[in-house]
Protein backbone atom coordinates (compact mmCIF):
# COMPACT_ATOMS: atom_id res chain seq x y z
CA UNK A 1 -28.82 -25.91 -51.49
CA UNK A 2 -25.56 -27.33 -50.08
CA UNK A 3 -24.19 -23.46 -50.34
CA UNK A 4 -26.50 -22.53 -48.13
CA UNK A 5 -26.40 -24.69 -45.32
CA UNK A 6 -22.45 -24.09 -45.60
CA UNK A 7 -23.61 -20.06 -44.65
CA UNK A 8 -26.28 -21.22 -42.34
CA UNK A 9 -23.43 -23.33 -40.54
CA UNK A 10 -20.93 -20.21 -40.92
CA UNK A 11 -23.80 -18.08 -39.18
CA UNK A 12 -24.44 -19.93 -36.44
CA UNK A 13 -20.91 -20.50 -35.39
CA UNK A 14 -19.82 -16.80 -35.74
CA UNK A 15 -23.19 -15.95 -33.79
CA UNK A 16 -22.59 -18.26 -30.70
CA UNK A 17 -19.03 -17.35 -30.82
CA UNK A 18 -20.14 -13.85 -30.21
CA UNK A 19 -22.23 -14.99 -27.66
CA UNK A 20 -19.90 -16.70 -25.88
CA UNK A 21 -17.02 -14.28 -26.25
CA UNK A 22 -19.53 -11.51 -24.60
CA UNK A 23 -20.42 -13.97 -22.01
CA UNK A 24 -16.78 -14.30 -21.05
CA UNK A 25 -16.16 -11.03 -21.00
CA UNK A 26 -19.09 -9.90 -19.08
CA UNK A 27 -17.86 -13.18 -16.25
CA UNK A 28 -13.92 -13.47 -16.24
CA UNK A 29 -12.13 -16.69 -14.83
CA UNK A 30 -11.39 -15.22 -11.71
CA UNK A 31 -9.41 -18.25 -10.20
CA UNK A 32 -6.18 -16.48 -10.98
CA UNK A 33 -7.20 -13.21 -9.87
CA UNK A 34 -7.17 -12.30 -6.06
CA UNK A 35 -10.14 -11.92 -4.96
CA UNK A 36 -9.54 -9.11 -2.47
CA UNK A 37 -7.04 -6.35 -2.28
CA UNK A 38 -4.67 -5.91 0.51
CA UNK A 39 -5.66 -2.91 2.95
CA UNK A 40 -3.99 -0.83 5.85
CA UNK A 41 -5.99 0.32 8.60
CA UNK A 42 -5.74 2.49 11.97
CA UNK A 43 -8.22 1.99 14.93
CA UNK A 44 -7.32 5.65 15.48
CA UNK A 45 -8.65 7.35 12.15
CA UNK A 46 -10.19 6.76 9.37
CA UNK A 47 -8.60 7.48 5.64
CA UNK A 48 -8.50 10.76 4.85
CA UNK A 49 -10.01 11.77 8.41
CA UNK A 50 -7.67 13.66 11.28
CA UNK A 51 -4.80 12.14 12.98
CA UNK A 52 -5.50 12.12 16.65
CA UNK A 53 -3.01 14.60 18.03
CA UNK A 54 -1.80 12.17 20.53
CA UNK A 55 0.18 10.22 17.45
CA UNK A 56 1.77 14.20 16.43
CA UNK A 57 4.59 15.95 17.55
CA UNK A 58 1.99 18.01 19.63
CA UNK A 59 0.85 14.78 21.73
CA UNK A 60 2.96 11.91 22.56
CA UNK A 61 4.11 11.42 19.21
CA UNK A 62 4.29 7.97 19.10
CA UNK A 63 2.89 5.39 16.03
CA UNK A 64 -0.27 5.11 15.48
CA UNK A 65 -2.20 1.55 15.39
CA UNK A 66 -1.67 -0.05 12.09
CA UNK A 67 -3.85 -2.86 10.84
CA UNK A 68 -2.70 -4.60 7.54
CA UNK A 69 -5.33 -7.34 5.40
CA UNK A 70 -5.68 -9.34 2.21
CA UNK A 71 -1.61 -9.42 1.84
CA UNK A 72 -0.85 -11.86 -1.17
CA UNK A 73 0.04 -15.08 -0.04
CA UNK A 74 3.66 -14.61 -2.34
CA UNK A 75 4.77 -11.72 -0.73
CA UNK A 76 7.99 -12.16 1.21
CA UNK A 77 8.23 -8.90 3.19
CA UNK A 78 6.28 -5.72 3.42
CA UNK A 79 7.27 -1.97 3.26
CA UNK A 80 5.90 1.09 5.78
CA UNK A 81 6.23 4.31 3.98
CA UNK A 82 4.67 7.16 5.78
CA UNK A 83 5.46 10.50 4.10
CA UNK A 84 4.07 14.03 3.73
CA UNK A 85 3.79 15.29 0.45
CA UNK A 86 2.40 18.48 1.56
CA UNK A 87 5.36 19.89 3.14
CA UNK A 88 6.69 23.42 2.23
CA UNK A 89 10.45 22.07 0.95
CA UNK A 90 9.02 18.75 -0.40
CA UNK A 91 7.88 15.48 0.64
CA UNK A 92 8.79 14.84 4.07
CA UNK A 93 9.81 11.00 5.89
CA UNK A 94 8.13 10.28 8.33
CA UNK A 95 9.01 6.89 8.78
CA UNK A 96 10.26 4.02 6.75
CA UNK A 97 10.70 0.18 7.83
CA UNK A 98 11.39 -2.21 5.72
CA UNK A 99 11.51 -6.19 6.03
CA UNK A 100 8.54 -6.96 7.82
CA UNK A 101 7.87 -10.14 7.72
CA UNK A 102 5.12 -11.15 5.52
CA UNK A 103 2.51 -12.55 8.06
CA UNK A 104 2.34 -9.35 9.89
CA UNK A 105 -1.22 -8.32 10.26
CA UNK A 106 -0.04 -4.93 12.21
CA UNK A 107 1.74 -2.84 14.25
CA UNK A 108 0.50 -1.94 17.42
CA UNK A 109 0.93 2.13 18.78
CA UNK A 110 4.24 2.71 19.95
CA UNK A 111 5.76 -0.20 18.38
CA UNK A 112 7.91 -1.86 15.96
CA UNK A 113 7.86 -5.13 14.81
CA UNK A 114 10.34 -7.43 15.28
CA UNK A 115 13.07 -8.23 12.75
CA UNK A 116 11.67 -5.07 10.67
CA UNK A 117 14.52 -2.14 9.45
CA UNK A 118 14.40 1.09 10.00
CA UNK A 119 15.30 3.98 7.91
CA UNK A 120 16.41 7.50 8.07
CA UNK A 121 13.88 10.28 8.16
CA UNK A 122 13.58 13.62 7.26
CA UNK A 123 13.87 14.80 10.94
CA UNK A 124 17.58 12.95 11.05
CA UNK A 125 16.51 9.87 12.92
CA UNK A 126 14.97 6.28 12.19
CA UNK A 127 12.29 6.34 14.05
CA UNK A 128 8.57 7.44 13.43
CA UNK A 129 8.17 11.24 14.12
CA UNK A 130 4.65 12.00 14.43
CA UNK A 131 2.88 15.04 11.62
CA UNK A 132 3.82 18.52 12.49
CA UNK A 133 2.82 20.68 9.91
CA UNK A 134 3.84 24.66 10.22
CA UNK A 135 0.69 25.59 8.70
CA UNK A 136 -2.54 24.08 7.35
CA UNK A 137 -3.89 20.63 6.48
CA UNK A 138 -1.50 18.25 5.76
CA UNK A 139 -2.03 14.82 4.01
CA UNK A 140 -0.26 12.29 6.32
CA UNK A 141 0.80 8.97 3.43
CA UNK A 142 0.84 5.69 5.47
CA UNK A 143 1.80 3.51 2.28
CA UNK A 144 2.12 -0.48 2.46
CA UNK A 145 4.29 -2.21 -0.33
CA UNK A 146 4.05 -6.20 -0.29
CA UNK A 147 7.41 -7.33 -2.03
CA UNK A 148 8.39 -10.56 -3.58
CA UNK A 149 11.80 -10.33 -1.93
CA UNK A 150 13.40 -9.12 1.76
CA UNK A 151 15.43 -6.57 0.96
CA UNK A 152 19.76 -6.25 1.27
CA UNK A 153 19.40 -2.51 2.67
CA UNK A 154 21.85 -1.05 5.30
CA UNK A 155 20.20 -0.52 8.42
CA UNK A 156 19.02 3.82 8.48
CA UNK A 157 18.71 4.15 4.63
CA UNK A 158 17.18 6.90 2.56
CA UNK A 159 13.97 7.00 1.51
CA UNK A 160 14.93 7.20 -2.34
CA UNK A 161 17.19 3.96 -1.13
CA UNK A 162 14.05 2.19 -0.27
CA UNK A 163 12.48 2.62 -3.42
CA UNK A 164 15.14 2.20 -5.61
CA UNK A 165 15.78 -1.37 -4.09
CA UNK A 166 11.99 -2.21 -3.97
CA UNK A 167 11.70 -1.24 -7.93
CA UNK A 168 10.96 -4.39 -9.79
CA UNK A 169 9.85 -5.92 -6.69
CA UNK A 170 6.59 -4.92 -5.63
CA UNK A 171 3.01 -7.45 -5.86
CA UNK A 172 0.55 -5.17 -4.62
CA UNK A 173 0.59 -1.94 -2.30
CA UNK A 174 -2.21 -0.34 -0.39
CA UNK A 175 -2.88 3.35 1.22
CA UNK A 176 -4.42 5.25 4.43
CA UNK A 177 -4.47 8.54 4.30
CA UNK A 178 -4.54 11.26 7.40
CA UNK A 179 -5.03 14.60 8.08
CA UNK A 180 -3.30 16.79 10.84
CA UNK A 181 -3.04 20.65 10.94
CA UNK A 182 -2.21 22.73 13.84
CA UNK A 183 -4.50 24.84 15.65
């Protein structure tokens, strides 16, 4: 009798140990998780809608509005990459600033933020320079990096610069893509 009570017992423990293992995996502790997901934004398009030509090399070219949420509370900088991967001889800069601080919930058009760095871009300069395809659609890459560290980078640097001294340090990044073609 006592040998099977010991199995009863043995039963009933593996059972609710099932039952609580599925529970926990169907409701994860989320108190170490964030609970949102940082974003970047433009009051001027939508992701993977057209660039207003205004922000192109065809218009004022000039930065568009950026807005930036939901960046991680450890972060110590953030990292603008905007880049066109569509380009006929490879990806091409389009800007690059580096530094900002971490509390920045934007950059405004026609702007940069104070105490941010600027790198060199593919047109020669370190400045934004607005989409200007030759021909067809072109995806326009605004990419934000949060970064557990500010970043010892001489002022105008390289885009494979950038990313070479973010490696290792990133938290979290977030994307907002554009289109532009020329008509």
């Amino acid at each position: 009798m006592k040998k099977y009570l010991v199995i009863a017992i043995i039963i009933t423990i593996v059972v609710a140990g099932g039952f609580l293992l599925n529970f926990y995996l169907k409701h994860p502790q989320t108190d170490s998780l964030p609970l949102t997901h940082m974003e970047i934004k433009s009051s001027a398009f939508t992701h993977n809608q057209k660039i207003p030509s205004k922000y192109t090399c065809d218009g004022d070219n000039i930065n568009p509005p950026l807005t930036f949420s939901n960046v991680p509370k450890e972060a110590k900088s953030l990292v603008l990459i905007v880049d066109d991967p569509d380009a006929p001889a490879g990806t091409w800069v389009h800007w690059l600033l580096w530094n900002l601080k971490p509390d920045t919930s934007g950059i405004n058009e026609n702007t940069v933020p104070a105490g941010s760095v600027s790198g060199t871009t593919s047109f020669g300069n370190f400045k934004y320079g607005g989409p200007c395809p030759p021909s067809g659609t072109h995806r326009y890459f605004f990419k934000l990096y949060a970064l557990d560290a500010t970043l010892s980078l001489e002022p105008r640097a390289a885009k494979q610069d950038l990313e070479q001294a973010m490696k290792n340090h990133i938290l979290t990044q977030a994307e907002l893509i554009g289109l532009y073609n020329r008509q």
